[in-house]
C-alpha atoms as a PDB file:
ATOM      1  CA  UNK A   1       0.000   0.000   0.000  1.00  0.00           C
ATOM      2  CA  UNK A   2       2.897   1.993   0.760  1.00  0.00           C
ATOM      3  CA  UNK A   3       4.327   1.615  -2.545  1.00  0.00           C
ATOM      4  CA  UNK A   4       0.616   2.094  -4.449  1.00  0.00           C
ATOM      5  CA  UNK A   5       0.852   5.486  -2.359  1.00  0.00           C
ATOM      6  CA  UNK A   6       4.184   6.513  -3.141  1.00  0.00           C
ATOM      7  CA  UNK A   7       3.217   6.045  -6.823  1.00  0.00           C
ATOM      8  CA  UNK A   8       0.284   8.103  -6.407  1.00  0.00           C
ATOM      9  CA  UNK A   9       2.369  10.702  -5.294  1.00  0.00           C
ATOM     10  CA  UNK A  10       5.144  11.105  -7.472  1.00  0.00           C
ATOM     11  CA  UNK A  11       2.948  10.811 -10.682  1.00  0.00           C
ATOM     12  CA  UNK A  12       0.810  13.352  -9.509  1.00  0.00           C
ATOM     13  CA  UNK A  13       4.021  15.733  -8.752  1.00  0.00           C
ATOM     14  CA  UNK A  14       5.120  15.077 -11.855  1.00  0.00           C
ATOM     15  CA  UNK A  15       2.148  15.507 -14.101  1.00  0.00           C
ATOM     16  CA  UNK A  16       1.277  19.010 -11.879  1.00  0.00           C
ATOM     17  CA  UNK A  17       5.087  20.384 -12.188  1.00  0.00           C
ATOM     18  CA  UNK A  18       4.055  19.512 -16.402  1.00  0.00           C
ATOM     19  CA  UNK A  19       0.822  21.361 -16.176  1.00  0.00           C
ATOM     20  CA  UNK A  20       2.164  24.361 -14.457  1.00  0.00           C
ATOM     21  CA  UNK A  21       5.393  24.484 -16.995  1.00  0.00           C
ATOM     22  CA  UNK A  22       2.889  24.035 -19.856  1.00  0.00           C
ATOM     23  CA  UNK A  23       0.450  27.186 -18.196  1.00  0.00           C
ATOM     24  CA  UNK A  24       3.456  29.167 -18.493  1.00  0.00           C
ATOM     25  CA  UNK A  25       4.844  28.948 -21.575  1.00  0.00           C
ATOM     26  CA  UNK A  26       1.430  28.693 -23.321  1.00  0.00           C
ATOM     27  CA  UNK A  27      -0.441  32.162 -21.645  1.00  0.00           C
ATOM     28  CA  UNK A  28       2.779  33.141 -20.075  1.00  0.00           C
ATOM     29  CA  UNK A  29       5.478  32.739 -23.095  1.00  0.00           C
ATOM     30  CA  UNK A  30       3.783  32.336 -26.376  1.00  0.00           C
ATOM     31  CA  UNK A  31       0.091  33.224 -26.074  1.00  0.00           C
ATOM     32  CA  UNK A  32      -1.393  31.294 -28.117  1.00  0.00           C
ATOM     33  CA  UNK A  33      -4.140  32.975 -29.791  1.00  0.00           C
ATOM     34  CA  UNK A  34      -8.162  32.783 -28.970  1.00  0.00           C
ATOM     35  CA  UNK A  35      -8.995  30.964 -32.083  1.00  0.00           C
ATOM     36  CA  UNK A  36      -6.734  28.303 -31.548  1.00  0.00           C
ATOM     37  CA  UNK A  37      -8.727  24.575 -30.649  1.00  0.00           C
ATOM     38  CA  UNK A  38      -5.662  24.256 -27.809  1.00  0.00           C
ATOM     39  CA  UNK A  39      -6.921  27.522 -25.810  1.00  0.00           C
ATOM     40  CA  UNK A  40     -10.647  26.160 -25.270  1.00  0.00           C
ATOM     41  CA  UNK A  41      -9.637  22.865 -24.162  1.00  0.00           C
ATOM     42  CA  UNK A  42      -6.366  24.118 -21.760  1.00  0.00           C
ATOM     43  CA  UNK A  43      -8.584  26.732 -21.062  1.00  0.00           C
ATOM     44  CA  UNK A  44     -11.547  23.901 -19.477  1.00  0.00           C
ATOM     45  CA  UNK A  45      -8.708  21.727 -18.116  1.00  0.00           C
ATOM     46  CA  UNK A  46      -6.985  24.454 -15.963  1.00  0.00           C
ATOM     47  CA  UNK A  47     -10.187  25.836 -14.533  1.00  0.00           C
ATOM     48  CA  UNK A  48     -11.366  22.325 -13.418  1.00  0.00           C
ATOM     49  CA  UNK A  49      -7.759  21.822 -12.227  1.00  0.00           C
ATOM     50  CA  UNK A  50      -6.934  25.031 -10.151  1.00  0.00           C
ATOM     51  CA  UNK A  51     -10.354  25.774  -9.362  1.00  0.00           C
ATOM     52  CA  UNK A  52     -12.121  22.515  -8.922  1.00  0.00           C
ATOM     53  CA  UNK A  53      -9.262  20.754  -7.078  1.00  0.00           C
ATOM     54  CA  UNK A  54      -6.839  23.618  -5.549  1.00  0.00           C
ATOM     55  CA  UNK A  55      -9.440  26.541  -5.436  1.00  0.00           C
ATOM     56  CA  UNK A  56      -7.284  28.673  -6.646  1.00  0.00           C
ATOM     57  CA  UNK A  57      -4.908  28.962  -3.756  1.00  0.00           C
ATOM     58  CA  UNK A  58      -1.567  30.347  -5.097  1.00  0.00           C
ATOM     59  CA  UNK A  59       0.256  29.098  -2.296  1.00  0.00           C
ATOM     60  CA  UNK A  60      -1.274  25.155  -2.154  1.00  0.00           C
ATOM     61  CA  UNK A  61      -0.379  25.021  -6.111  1.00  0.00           C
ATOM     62  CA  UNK A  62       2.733  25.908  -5.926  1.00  0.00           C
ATOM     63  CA  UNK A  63       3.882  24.364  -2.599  1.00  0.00           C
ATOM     64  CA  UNK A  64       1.721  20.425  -3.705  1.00  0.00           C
ATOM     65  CA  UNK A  65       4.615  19.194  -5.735  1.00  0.00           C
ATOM     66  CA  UNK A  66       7.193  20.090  -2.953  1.00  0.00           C
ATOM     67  CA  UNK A  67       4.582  18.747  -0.366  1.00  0.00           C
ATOM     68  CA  UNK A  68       4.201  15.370  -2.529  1.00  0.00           C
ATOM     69  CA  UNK A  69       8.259  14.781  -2.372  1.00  0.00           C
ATOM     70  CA  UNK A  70       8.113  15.407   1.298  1.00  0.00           C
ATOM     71  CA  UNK A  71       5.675  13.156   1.848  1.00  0.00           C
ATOM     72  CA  UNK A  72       7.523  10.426   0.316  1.00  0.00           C
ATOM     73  CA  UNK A  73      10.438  10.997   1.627  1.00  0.00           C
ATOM     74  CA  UNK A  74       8.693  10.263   4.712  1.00  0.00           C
ATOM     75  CA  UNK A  75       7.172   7.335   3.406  1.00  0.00           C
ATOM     76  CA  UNK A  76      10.162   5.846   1.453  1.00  0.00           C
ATOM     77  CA  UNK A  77      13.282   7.669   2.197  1.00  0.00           C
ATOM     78  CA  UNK A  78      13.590   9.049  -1.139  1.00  0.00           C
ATOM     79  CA  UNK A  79      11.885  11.704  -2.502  1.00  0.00           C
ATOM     80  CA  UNK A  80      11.797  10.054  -5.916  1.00  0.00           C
ATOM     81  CA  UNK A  81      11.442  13.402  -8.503  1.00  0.00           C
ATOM     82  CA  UNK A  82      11.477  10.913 -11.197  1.00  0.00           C
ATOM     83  CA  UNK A  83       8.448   8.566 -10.769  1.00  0.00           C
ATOM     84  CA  UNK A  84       9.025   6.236 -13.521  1.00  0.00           C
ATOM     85  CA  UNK A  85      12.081   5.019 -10.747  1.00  0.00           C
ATOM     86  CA  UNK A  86      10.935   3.075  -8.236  1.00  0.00           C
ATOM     87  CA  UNK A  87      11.610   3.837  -4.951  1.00  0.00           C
ATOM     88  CA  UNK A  88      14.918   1.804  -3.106  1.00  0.00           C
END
């Protein structure tokens, strides 16, 4: 169960650090333009995301990945950035 959870975790890190690197560069870096089928649908998936799951609270979103590796570290003794690694 341990391991199922430690899984969980450093997916979920993983996949949130990717969402919050792709917010960036795609509204941050390149804006991509209103027209474009990629800003309705990141659009949808970032306001379920930050709203529906985080509420929009600056400081849980950017402190959950962080929190995650701590949490394993606890669990496992590694923090294990790279999930596709199991954890020794």
């Amino acid at each position: 169960m341990k391991r199922l959870l430690s899984g969980v975790l450093a997916w979920w890190a993983f996949l949130h650090l990717v969402w919050m690197a792709s917010t960036f560069l795609l509204f941050g870096v390149l804006v991509i333009s209103d027209d474009n089928p990629l800003q309705a649908m990141f659009e949808w998936l970032y306001d379920a995301y930050a709203f529906g799951v985080f509420q929009m609270r600056g400081w849980v979103i950017l402190g959950f990945a962080p929190g995650c590796w701590l949490l394993n570290y606890v669990l496992t003794g590694t923090f294990r950035f790279l999930p596709w690694k199991p954890a020794t």
